[in-house]
ModelCIF file with pLDDT and N, C-alpha, C, O atoms, coordinates in Angstrom:
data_MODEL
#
_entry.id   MODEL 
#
_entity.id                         1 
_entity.type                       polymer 
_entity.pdbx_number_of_molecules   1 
#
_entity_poly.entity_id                      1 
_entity_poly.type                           'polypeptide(L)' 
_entity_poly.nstd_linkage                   no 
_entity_poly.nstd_monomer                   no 
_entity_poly.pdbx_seq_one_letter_code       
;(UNK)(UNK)(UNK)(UNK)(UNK)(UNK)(UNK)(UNK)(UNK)(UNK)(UNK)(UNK)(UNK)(UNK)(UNK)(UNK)
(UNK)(UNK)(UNK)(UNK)(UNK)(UNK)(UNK)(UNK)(UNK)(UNK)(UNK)(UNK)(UNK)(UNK)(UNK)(UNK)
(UNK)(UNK)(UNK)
;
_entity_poly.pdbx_seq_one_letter_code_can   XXXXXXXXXXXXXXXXXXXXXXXXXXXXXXXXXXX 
_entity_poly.pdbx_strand_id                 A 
#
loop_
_entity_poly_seq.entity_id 
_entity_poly_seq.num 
_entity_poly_seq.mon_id 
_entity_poly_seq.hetero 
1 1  UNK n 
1 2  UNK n 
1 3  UNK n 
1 4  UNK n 
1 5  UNK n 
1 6  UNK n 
1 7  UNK n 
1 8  UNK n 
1 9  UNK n 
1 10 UNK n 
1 11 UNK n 
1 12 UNK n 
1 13 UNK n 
1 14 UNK n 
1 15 UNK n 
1 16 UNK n 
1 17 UNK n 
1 18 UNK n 
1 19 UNK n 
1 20 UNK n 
1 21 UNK n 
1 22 UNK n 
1 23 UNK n 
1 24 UNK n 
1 25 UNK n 
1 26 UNK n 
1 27 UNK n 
1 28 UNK n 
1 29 UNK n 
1 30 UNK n 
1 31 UNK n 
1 32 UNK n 
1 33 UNK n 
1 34 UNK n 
1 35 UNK n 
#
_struct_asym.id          A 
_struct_asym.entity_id   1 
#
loop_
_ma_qa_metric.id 
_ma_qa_metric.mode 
_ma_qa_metric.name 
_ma_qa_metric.software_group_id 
_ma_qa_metric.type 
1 global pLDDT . pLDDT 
2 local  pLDDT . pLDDT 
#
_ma_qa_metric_global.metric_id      1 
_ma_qa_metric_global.metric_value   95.23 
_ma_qa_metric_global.model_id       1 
_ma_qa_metric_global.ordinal_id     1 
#
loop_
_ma_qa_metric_local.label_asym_id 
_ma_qa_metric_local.label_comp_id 
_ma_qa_metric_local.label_seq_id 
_ma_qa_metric_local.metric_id 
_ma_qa_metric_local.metric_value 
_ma_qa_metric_local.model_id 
_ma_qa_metric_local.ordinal_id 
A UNK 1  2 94.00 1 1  
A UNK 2  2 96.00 1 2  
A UNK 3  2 93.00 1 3  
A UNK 4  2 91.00 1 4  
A UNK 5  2 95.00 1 5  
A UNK 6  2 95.00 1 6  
A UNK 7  2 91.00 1 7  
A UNK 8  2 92.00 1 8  
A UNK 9  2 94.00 1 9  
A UNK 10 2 93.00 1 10 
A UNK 11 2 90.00 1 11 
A UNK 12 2 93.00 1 12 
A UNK 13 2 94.00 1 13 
A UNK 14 2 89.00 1 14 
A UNK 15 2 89.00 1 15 
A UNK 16 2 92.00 1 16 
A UNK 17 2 95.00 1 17 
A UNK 18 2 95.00 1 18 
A UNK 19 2 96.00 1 19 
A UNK 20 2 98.00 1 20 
A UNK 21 2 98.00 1 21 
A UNK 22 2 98.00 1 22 
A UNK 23 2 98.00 1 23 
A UNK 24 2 98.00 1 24 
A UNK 25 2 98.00 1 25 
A UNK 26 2 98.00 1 26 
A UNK 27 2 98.00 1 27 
A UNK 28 2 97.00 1 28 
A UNK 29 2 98.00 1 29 
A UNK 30 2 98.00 1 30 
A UNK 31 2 98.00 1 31 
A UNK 32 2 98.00 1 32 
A UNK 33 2 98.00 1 33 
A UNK 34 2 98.00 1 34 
A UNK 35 2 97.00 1 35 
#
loop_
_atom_site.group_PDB 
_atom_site.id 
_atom_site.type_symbol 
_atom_site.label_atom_id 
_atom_site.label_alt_id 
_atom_site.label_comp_id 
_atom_site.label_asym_id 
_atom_site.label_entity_id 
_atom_site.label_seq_id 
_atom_site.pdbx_PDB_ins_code 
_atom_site.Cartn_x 
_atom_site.Cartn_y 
_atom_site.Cartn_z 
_atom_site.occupancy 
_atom_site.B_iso_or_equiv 
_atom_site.pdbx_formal_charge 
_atom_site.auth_seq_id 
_atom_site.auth_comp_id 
_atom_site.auth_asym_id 
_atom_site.auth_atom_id 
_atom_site.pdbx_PDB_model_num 
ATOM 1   N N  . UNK A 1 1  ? 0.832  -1.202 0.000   1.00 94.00 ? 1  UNK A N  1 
ATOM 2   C CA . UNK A 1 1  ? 0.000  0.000  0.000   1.00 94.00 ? 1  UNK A CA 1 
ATOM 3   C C  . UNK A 1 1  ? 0.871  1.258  0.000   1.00 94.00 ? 1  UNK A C  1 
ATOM 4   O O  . UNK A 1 1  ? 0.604  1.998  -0.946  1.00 94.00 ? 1  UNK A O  1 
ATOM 5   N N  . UNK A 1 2  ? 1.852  1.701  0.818   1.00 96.00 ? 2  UNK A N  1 
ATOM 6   C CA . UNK A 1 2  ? 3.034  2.450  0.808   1.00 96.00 ? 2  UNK A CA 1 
ATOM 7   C C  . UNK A 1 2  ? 3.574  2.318  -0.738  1.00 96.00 ? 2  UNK A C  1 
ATOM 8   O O  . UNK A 1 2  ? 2.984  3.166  -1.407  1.00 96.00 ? 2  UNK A O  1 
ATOM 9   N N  . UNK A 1 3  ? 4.149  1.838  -1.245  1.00 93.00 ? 3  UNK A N  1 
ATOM 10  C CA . UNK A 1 3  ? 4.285  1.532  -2.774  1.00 93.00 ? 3  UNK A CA 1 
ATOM 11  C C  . UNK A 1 3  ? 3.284  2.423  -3.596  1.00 93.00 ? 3  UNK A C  1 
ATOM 12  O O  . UNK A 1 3  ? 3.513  3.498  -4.150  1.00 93.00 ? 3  UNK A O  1 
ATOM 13  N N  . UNK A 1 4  ? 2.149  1.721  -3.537  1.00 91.00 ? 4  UNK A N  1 
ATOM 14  C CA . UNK A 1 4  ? 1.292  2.479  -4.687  1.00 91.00 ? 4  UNK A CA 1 
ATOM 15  C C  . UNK A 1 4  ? 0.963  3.805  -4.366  1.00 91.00 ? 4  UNK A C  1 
ATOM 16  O O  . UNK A 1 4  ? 0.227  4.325  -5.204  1.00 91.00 ? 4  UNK A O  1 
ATOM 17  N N  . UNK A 1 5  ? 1.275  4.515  -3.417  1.00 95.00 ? 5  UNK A N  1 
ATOM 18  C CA . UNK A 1 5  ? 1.056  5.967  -3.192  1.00 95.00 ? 5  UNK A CA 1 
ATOM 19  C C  . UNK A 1 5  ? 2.250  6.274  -3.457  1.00 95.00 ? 5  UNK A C  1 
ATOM 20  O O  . UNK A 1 5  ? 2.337  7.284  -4.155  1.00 95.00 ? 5  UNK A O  1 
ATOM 21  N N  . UNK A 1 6  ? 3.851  5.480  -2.982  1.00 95.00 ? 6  UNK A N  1 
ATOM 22  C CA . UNK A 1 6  ? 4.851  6.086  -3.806  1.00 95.00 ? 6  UNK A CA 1 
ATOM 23  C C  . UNK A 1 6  ? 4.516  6.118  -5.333  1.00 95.00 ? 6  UNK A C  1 
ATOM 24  O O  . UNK A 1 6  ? 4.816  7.156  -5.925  1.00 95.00 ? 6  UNK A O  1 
ATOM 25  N N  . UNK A 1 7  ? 3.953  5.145  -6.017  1.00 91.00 ? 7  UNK A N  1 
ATOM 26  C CA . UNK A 1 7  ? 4.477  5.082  -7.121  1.00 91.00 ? 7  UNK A CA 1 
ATOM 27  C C  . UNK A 1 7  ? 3.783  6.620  -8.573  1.00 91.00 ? 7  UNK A C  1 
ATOM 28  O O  . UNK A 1 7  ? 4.077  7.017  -9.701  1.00 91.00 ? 7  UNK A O  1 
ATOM 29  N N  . UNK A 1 8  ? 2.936  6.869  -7.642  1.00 92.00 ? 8  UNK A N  1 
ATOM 30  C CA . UNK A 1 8  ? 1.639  7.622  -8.363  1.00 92.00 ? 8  UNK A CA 1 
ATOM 31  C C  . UNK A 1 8  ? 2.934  9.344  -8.316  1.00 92.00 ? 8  UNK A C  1 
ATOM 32  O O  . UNK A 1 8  ? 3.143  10.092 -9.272  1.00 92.00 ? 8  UNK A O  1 
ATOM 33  N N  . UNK A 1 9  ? 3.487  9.454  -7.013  1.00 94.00 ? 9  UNK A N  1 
ATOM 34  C CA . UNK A 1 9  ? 4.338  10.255 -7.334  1.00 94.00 ? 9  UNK A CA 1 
ATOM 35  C C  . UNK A 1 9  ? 5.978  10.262 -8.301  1.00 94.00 ? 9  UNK A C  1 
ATOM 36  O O  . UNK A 1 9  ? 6.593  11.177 -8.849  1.00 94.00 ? 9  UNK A O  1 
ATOM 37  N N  . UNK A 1 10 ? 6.223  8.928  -8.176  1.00 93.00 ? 10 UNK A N  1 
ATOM 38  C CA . UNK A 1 10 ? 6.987  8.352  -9.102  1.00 93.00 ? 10 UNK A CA 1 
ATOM 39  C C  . UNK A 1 10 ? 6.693  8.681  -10.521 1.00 93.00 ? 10 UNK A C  1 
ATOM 40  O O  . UNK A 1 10 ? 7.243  9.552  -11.195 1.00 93.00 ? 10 UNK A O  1 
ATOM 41  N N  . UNK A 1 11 ? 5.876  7.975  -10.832 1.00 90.00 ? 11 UNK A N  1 
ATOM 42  C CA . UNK A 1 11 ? 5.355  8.787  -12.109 1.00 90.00 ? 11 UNK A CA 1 
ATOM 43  C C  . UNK A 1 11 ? 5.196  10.254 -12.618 1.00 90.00 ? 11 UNK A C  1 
ATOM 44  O O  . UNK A 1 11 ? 5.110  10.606 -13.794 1.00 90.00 ? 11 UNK A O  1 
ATOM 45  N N  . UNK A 1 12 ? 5.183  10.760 -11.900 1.00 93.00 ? 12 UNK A N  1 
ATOM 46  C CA . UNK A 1 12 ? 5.284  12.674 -11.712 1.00 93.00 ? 12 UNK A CA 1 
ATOM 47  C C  . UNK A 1 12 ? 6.600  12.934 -12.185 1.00 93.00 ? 12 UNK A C  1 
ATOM 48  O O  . UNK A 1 12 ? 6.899  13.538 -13.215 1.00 93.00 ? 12 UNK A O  1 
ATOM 49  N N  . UNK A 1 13 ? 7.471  12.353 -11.220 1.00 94.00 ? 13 UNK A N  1 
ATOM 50  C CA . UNK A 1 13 ? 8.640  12.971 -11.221 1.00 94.00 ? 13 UNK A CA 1 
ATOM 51  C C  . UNK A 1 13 ? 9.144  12.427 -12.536 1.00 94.00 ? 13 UNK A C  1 
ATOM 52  O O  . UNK A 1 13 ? 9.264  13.290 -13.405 1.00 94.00 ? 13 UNK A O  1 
ATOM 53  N N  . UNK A 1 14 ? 9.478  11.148 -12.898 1.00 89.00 ? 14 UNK A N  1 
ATOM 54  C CA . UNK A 1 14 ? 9.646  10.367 -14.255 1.00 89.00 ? 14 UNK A CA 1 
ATOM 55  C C  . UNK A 1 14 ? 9.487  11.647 -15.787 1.00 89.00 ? 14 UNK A C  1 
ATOM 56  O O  . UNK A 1 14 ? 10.141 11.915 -16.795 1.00 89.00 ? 14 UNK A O  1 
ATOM 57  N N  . UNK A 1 15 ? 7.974  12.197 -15.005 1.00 89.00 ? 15 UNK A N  1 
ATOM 58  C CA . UNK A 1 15 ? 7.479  12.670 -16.418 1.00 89.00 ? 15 UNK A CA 1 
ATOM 59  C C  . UNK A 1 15 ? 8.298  13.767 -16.726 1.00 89.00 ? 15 UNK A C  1 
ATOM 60  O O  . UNK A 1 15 ? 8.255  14.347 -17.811 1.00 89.00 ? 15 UNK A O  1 
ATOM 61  N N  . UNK A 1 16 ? 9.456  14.232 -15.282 1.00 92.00 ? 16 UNK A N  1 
ATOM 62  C CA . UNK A 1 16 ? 9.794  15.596 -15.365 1.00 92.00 ? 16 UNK A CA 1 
ATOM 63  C C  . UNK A 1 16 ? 9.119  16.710 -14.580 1.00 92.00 ? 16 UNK A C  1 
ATOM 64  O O  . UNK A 1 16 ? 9.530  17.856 -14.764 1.00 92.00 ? 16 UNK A O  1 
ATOM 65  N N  . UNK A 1 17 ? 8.171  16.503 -13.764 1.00 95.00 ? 17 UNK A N  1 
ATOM 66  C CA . UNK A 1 17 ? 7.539  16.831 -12.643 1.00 95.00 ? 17 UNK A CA 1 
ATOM 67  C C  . UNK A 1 17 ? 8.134  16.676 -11.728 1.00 95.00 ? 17 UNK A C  1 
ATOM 68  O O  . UNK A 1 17 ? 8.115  15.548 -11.235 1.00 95.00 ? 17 UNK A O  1 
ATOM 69  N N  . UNK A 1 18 ? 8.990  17.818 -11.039 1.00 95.00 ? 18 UNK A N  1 
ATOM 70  C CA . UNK A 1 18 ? 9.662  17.495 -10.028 1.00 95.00 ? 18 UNK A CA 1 
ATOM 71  C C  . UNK A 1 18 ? 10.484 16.652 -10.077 1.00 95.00 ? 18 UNK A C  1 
ATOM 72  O O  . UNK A 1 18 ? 10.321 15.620 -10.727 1.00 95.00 ? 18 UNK A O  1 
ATOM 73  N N  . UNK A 1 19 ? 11.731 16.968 -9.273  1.00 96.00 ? 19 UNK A N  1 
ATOM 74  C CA . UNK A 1 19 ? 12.728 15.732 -9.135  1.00 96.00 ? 19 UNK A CA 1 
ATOM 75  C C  . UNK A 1 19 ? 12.867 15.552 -7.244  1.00 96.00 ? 19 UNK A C  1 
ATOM 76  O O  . UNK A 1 19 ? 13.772 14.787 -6.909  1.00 96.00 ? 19 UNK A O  1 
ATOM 77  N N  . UNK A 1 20 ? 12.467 15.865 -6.670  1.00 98.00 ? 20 UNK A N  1 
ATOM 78  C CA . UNK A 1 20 ? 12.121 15.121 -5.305  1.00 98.00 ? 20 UNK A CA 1 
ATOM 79  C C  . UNK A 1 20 ? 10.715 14.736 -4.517  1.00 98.00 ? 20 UNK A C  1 
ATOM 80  O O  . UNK A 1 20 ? 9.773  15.498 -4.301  1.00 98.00 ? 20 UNK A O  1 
ATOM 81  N N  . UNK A 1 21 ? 10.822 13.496 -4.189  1.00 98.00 ? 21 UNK A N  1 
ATOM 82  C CA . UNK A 1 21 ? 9.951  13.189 -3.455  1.00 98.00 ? 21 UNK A CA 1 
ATOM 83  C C  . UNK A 1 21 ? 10.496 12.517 -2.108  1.00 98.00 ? 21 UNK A C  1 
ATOM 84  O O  . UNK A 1 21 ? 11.517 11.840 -1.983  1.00 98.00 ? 21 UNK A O  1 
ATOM 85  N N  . UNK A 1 22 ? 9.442  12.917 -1.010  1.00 98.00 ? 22 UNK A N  1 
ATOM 86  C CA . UNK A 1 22 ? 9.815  12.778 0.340   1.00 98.00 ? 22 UNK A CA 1 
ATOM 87  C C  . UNK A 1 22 ? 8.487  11.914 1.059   1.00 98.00 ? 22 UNK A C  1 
ATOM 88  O O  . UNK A 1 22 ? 7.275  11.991 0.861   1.00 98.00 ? 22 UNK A O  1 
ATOM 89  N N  . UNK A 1 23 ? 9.422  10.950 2.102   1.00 98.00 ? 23 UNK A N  1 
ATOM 90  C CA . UNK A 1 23 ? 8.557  10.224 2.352   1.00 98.00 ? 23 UNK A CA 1 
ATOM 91  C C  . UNK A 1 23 ? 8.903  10.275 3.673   1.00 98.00 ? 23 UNK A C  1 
ATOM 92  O O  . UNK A 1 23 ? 10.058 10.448 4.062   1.00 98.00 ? 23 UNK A O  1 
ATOM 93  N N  . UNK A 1 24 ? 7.521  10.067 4.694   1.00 98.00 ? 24 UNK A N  1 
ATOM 94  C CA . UNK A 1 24 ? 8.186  10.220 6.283   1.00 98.00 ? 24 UNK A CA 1 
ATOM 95  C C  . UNK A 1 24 ? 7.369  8.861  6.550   1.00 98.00 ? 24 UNK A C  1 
ATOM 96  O O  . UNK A 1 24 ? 6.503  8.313  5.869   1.00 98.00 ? 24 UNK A O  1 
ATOM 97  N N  . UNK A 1 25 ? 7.959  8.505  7.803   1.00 98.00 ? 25 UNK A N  1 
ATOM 98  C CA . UNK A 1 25 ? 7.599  7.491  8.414   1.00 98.00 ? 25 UNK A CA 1 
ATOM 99  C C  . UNK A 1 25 ? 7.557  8.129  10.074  1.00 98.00 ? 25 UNK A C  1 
ATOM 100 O O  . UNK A 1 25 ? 8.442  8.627  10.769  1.00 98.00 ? 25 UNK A O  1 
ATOM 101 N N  . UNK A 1 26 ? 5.769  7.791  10.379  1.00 98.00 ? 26 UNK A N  1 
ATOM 102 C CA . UNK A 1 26 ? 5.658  8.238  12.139  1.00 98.00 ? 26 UNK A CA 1 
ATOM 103 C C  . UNK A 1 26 ? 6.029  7.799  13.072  1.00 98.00 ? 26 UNK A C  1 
ATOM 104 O O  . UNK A 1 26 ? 6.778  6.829  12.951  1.00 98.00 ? 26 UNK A O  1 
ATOM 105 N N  . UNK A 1 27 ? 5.813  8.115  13.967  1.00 98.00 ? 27 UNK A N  1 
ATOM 106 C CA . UNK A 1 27 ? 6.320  7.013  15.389  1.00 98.00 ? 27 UNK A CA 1 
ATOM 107 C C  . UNK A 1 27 ? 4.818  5.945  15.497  1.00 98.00 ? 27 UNK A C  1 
ATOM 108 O O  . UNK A 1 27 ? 4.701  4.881  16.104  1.00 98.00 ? 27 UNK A O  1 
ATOM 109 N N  . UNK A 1 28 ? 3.785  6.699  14.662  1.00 97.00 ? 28 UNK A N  1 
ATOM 110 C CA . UNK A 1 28 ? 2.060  6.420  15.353  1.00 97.00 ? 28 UNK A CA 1 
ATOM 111 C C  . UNK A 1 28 ? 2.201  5.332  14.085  1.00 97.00 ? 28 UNK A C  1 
ATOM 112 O O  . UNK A 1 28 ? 1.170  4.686  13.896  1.00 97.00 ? 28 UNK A O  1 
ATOM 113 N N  . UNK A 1 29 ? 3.124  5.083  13.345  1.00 98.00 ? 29 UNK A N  1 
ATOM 114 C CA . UNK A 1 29 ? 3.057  4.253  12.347  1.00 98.00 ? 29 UNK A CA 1 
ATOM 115 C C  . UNK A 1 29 ? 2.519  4.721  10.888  1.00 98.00 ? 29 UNK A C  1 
ATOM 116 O O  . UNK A 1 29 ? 2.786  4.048  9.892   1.00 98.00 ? 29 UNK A O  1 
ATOM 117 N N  . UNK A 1 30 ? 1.753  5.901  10.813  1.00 98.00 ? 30 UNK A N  1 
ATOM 118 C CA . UNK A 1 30 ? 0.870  6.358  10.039  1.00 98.00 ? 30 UNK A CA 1 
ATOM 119 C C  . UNK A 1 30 ? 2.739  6.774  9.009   1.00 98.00 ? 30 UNK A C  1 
ATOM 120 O O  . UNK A 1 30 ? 3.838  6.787  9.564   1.00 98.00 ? 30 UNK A O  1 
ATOM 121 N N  . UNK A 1 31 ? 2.533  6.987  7.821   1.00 98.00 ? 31 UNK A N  1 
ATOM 122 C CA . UNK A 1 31 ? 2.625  7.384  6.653   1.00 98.00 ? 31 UNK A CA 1 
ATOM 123 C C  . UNK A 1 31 ? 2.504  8.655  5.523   1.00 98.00 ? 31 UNK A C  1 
ATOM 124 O O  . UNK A 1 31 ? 1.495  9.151  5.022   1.00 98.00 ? 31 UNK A O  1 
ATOM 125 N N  . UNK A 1 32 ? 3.844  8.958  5.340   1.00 98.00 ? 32 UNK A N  1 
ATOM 126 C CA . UNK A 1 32 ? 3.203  10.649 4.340   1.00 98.00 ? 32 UNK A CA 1 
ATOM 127 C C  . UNK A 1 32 ? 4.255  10.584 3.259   1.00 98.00 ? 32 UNK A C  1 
ATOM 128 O O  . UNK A 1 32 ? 5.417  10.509 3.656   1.00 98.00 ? 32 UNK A O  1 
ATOM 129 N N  . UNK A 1 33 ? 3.976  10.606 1.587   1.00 98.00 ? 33 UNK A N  1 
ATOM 130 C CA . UNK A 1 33 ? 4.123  10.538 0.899   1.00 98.00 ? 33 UNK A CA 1 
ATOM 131 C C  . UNK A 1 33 ? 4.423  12.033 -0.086  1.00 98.00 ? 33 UNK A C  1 
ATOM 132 O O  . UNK A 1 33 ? 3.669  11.937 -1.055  1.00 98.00 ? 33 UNK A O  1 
ATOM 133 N N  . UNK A 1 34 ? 5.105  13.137 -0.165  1.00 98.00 ? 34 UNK A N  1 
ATOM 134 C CA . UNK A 1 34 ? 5.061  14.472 -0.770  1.00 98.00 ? 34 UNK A CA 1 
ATOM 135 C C  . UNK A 1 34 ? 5.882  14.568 -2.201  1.00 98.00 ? 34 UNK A C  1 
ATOM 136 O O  . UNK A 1 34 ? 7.082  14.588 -2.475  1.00 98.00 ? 34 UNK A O  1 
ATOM 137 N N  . UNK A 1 35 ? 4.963  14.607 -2.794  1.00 97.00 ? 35 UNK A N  1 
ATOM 138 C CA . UNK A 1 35 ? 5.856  15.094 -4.085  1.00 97.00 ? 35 UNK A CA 1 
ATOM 139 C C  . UNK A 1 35 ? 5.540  16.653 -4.720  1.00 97.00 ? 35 UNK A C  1 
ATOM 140 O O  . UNK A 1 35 ? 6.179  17.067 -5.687  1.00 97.00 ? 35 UNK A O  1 
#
């Protein structure tokens, strides 16, 4: 599941949309994905 929300920004950047994406990991376990 982590994957397919990376990958949707993956594709962004690929296209030339941005060249960073940032990913955090919580202590609460929860997940954040920024491109």
């Amino acid at each position: 599941a982590v994957f397919e929300i990376l990958s949707n920004s993956i594709d962004e950047a690929r296209e030339g949309h941005g060249s960073l994406i940032t990913v955090t990991r919580f202590l609460d376990k929860s997940v954040q994905v920024e491109d």
